[in-house]
Protein backbone atom coordinates (compact mmCIF):
# COMPACT_ATOMS: atom_id res chain seq x y z
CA UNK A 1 52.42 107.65 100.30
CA UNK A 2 51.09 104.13 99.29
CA UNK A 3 53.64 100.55 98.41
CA UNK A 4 53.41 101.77 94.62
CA UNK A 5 54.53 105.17 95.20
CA UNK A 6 57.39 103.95 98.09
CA UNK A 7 58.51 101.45 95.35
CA UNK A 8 59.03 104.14 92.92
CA UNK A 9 60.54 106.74 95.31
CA UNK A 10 62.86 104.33 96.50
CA UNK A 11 63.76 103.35 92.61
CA UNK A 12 64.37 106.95 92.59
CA UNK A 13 67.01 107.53 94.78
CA UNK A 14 68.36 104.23 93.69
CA UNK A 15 68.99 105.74 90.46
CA UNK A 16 70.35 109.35 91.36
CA UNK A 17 72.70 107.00 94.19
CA UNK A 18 74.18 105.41 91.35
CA UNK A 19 74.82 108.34 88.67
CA UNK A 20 77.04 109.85 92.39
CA UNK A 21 74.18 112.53 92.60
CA UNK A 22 74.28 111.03 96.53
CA UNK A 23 72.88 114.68 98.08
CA UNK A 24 69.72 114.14 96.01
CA UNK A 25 69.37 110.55 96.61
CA UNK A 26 69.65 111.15 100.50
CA UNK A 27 66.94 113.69 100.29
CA UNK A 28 64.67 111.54 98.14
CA UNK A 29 65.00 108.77 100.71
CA UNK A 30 64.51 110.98 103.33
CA UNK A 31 60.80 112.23 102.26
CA UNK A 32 60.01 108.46 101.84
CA UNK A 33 60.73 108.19 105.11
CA UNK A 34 58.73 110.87 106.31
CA UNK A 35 55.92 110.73 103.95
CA UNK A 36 55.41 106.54 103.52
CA UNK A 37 53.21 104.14 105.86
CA UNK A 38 54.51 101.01 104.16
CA UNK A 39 56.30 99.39 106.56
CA UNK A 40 58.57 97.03 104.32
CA UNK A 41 59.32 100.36 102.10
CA UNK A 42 60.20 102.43 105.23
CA UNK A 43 62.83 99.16 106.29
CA UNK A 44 64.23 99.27 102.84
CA UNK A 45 64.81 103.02 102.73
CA UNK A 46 66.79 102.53 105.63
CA UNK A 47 69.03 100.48 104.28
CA UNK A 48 69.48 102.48 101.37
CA UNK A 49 70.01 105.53 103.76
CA UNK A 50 72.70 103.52 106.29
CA UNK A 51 74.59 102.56 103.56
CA UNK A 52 75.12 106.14 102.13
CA UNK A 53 75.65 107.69 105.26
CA UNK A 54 78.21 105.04 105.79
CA UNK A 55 80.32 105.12 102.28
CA UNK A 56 80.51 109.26 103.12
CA UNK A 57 81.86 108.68 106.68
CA UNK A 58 78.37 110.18 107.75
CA UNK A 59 78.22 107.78 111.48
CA UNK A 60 76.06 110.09 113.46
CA UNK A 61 73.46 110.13 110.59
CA UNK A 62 74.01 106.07 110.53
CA UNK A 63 72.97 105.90 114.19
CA UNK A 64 69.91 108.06 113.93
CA UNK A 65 68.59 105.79 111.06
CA UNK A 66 69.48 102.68 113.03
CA UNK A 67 67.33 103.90 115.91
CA UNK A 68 64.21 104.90 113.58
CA UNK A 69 64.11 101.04 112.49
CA UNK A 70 61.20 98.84 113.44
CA UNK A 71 63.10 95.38 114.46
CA UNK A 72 66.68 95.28 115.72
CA UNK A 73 68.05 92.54 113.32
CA UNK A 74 71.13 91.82 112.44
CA UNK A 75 71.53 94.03 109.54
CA UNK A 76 70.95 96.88 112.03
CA UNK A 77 72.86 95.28 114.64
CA UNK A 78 75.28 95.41 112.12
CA UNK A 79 75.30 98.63 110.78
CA UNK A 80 75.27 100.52 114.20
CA UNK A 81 78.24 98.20 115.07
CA UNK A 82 80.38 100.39 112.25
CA UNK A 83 78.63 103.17 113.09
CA UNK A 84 79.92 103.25 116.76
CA UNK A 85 82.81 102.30 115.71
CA UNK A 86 83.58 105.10 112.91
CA UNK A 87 82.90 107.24 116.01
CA UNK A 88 85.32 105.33 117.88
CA UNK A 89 83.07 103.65 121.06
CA UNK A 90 84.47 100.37 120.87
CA UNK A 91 82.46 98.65 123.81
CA UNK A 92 79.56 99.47 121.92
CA UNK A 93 80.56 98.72 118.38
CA UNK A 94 81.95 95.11 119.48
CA UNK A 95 78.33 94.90 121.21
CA UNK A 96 76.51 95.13 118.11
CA UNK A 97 78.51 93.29 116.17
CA UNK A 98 78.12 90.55 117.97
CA UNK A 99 74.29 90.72 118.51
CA UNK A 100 74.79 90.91 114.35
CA UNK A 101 76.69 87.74 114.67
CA UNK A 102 74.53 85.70 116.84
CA UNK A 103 71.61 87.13 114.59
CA UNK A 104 73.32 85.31 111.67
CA UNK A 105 74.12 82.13 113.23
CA UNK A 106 70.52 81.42 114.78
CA UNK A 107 69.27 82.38 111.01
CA UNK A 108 71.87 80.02 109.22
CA UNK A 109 72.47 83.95 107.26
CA UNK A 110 75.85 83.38 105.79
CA UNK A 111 75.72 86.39 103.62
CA UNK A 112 75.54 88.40 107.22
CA UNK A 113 78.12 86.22 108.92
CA UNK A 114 81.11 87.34 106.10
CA UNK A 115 80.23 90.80 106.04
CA UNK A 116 80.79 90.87 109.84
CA UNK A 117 83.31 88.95 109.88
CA UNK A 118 84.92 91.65 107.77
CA UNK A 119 83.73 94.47 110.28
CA UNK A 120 85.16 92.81 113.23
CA UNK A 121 88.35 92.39 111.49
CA UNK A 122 88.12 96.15 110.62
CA UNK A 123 87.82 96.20 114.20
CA UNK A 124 90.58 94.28 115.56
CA UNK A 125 92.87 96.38 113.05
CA UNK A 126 92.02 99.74 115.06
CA UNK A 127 93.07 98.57 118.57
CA UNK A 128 95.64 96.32 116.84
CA UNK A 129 95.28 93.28 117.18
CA UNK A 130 96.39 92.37 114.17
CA UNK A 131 96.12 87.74 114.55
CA UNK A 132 92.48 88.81 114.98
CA UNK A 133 92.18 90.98 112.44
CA UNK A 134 93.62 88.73 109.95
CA UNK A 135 91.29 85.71 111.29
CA UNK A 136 87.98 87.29 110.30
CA UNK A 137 88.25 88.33 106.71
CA UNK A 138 90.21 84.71 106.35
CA UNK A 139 86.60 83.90 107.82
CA UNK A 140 84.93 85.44 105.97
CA UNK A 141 86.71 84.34 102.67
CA UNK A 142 85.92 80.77 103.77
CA UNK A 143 82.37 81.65 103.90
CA UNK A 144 82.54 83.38 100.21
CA UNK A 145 84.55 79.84 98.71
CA UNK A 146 82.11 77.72 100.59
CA UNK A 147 78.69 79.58 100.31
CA UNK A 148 79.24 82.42 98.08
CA UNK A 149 78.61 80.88 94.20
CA UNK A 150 75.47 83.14 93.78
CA UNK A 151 76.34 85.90 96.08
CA UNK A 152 77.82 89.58 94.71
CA UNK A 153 81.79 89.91 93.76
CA UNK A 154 81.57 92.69 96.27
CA UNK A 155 81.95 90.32 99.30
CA UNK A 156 84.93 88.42 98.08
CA UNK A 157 86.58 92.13 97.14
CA UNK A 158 85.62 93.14 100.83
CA UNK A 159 87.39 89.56 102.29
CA UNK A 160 90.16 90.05 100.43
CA UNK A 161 90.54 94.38 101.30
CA UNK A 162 89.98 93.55 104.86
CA UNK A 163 93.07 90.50 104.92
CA UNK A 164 95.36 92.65 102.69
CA UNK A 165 94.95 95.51 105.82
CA UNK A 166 96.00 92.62 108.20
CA UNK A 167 98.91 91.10 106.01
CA UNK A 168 100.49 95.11 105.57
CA UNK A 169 100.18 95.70 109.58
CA UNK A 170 101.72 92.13 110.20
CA UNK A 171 104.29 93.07 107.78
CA UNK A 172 103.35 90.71 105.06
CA UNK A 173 103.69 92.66 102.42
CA UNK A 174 103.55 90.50 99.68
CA UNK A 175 100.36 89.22 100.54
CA UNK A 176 99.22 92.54 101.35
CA UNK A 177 99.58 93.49 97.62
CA UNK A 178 98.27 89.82 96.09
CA UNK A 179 95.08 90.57 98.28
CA UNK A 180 94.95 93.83 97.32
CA UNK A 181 95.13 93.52 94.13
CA UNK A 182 92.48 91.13 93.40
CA UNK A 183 90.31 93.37 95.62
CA UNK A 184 91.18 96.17 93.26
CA UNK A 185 90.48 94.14 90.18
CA UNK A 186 87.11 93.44 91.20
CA UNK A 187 86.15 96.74 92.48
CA UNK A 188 88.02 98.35 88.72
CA UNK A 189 85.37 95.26 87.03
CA UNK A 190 82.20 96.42 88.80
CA UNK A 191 82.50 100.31 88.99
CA UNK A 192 82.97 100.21 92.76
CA UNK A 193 84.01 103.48 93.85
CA UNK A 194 84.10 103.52 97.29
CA UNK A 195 86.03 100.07 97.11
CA UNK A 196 88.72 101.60 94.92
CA UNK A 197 89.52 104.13 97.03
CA UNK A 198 90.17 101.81 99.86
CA UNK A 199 92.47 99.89 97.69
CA UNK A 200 94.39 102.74 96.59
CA UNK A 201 94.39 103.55 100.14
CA UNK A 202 96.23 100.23 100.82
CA UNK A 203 98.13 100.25 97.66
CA UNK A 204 99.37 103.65 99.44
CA UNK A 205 100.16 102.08 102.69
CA UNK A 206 101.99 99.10 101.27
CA UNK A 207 104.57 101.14 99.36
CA UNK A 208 104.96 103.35 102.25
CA UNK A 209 105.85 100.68 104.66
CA UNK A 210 108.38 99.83 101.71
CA UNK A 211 109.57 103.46 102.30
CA UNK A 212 108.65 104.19 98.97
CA UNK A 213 107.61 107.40 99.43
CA UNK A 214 107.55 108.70 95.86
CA UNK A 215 105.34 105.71 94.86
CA UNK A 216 102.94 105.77 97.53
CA UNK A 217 102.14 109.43 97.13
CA UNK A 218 100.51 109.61 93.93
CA UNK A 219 98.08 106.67 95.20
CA UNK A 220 97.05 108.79 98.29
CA UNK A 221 96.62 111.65 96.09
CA UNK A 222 94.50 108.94 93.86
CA UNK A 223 92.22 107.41 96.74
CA UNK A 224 91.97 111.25 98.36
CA UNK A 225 90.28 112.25 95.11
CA UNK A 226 87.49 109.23 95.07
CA UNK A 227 87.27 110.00 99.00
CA UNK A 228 86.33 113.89 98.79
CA UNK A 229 84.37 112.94 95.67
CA UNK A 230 82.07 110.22 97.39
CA UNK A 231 82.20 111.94 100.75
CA UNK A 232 83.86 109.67 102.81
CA UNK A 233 85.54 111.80 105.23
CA UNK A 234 87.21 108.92 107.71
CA UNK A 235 88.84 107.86 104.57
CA UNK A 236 90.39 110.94 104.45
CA UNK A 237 91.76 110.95 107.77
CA UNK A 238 93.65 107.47 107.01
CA UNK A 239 94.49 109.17 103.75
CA UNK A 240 96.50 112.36 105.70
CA UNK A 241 97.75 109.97 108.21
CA UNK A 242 99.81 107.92 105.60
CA UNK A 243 100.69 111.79 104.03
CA UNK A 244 101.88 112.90 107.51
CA UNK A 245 104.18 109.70 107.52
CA UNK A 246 105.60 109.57 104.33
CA UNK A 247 106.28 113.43 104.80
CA UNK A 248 108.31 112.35 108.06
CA UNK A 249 109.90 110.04 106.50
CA UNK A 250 111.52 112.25 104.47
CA UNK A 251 111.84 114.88 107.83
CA UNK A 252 109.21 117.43 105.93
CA UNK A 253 108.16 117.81 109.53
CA UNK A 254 106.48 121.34 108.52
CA UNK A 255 104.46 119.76 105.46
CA UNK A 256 103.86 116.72 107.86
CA UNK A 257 101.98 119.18 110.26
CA UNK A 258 100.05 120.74 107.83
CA UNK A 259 98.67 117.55 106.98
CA UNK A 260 97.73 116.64 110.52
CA UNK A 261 95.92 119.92 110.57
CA UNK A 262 93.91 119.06 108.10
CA UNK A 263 93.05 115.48 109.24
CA UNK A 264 92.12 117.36 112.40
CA UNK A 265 89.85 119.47 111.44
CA UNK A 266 88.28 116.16 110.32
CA UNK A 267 88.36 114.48 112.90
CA UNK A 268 86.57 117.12 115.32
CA UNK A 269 84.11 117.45 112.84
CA UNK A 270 83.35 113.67 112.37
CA UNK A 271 84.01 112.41 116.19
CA UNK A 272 86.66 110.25 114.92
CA UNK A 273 88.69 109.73 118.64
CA UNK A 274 91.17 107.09 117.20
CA UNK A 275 92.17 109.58 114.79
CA UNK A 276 92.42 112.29 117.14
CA UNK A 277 94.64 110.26 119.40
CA UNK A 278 97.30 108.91 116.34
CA UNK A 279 97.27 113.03 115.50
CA UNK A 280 98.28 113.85 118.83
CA UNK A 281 100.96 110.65 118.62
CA UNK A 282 102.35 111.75 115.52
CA UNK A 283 102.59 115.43 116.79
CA UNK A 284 104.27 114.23 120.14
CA UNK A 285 107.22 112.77 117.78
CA UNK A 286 107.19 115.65 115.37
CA UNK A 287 107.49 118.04 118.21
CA UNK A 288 109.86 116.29 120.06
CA UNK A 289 112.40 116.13 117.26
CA UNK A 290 111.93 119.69 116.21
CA UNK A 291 113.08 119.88 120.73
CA UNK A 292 109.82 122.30 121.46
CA UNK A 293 109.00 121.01 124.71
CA UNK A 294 105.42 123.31 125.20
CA UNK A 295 104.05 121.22 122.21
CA UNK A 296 105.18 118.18 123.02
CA UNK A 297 103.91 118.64 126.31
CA UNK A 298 100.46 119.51 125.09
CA UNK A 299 100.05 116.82 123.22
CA UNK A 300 101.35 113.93 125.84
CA UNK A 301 98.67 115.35 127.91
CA UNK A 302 95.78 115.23 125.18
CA UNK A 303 96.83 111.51 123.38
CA UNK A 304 96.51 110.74 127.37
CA UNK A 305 92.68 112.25 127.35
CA UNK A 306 91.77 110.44 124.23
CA UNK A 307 92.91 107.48 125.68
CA UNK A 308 90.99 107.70 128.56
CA UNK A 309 87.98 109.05 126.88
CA UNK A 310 87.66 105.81 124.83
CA UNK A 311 88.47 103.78 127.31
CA UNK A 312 91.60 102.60 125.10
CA UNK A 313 93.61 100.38 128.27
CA UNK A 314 93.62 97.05 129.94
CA UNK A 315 91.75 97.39 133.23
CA UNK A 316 93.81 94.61 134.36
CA UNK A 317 97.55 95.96 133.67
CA UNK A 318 96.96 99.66 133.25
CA UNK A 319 98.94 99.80 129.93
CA UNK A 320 97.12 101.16 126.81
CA UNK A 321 95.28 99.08 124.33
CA UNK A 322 96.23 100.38 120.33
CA UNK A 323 99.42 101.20 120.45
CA UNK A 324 101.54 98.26 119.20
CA UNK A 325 100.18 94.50 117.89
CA UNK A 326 98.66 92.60 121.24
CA UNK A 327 96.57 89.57 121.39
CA UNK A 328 92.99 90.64 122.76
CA UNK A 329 90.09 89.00 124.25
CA UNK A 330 86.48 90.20 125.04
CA UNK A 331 84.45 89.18 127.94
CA UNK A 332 80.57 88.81 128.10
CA UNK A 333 80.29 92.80 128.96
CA UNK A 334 82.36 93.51 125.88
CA UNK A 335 84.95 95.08 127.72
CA UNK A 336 88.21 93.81 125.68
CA UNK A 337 91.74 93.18 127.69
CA UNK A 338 95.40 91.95 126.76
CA UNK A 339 94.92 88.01 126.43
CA UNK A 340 97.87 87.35 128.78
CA UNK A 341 96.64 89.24 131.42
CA UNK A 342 93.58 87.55 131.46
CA UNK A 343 95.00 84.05 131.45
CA UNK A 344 97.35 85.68 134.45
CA UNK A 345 94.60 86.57 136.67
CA UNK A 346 92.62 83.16 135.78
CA UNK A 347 88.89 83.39 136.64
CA UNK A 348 88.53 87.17 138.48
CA UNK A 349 86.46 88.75 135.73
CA UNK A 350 86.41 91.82 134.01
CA UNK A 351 87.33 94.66 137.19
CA UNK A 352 84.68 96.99 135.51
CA UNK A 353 81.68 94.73 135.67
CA UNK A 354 82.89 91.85 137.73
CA UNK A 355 81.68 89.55 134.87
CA UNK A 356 83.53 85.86 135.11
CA UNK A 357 83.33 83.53 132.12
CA UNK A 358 84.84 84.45 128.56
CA UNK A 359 82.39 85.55 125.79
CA UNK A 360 82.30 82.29 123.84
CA UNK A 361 82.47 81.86 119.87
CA UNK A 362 84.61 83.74 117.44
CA UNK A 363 85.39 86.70 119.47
């Protein structure tokens, strides 16, 4: 397959991507891939094919396109970085994102710098650390007022998703919505579905934290509709986590676990670990109020396994990272500890790799 022929393949799948037909624009890219010895057409049908695999929740699939690519840059850095972390490896993912970081500073790429900026503060959100996960997206809204004049809506609506997250776990709630909101608008303005099911998402979450329970549930039932119909099946998880709660809330503990077994069976399927491990934490309370011991049992011992599987504790205290807001820092192996136990035990490094000195920059 010759440049003329990649081109028009490539405009192909483009076009099926867009009308949702996303099955038939994977397998498009796909033959490209197979079939092309243009080397800029094979890089740009991997970015096409990372970021479909990536709006369906598809992380496996991300990784095995990463690895195909001829240069590790830092789109790819990048892109594995929230591929690793959709499969919850956090080491890694903070790895990569980084490399993607440094990639964009020593190229002056500002466009790359916001987007992970907005990553890392998707990041900091899962292992909750929630000063850090507000501090990127502000990032990487400075970076969209100061650099962004000709750049896409998209990566203000992405800035401003990413700090309402932050503001609604910090208990901000007003903020959460403003963000929000505007996030919404633009994603409404430009047709953005994947976006608008991540603000409904929030929307959800928001009035749920309000114990609103009979307004957030239409908007989950709203943003799981977009998510089964674009494929994105980590969205659904979050979407039958905030079910589950606002199903406890009103002590529906039956419908509640009918919901986690449906996030479940997610889960397993996708590799999700973080979601595992808040199932198993929402089933230890269910079961312990309901008083059957056997279950409640079971599930201590598994939310124990998950947390040992990812590796989800400070090697320094013992206590587990991701279960309530804690300041967090990184050291140069990417191992990540509680802040105040590293400025406790000074200059002893990290007890995994022996590593001393403090990865430097934002992180």
């Amino acid at each position: 397959m010759g440049q003329d022929q990649t081109k028009q393949q490539i405009e192909k799948g483009l076009h099926l991507y867009q009308s949702n037909q996303t099955e038939k624009a994977l397998r498009v890219w796909m033959r490209v891939l197979e079939k092309s010895a243009d080397p800029a057409g094979r890089f740009r049908v991997l970015g096409c094919l990372i970021t479909a695999h990536a709006e369906m929740g598809r992380y496996k699939d991300m990784l095995k396109g990463t690895t195909v690519s001829l240069q590790l840059n830092g789109q790819v850095s990048l892109s594995m970085g929230n591929a690793f972390l959709g499969l919850s490896i956090f080491q890694k993912a903070l790895e990569c994102f980084e490399k993607a970081l440094r990639y964009a500073h020593n190229n002056d790429d500002k466009m790359l710098e916001c987007r992970v900026c907005c990553s890392l503060g998707n990041f900091y959100a899962q292992i909750k650390d929630y000063e850090k996960a507000l501090f990127f997206p502000c990032k990487a809204a400075e970076l969209v007022n100061d650099y962004g004049k000709g750049w896409s809506l998209k990566y203000r609506a992405m800035s401003q998703y990413h700090m309402a997250v932050a503001y609604r776990k910090l208990g901000r709630l007003a903020d959460a919505m403003d963000c929000c909101e505007e996030s919404m608008k633009i994603a409404l303005q430009h047709g953005d579905r994947p976006l608008q099911a991540l603000c409904l998402l929030c929307f959800a979450d928001i009035h749920r934290s309000r114990k609103d329970v009979q307004t957030a549930i239409p908007r989950y039932d709203s943003s799981m509709s977009i998510m089964t119909e674009i494929g994105n099946r980590l969205g659904l998880i979050q979407v039958l986590l905030g079910v589950t709660k606002c199903w406890m809330i009103q002590k529906e503990l039956d419908k509640a676990l009918e919901s986690i077994e449906k996030a479940q069976e997610l889960a397993e399927g996708l590799g999700n670990k973080l979601g595992l491990l808040k199932l198993h934490c929402l089933c230890e309370r269910i079961y312990r109020t309901k008083g059957q011991q056997r279950e409640l049992r079971d599930h201590v011992v598994k939310f124990h396994e998950c947390v040992e599987e990812m590796e989800l504790y400070c090697g320094m205290c013992g206590e587990s990272i991701g279960e309530k807001n804690n300041q967090l820092q990184a050291l140069p192996c990417s191992h990540f500890f509680h802040l105040k136990c590293l400025q406790t035990d000074g200059t002893r490094g990290c007890p995994n790799c022996r590593r001393l000195s403090v990865k430097p920059g934002y992180v």
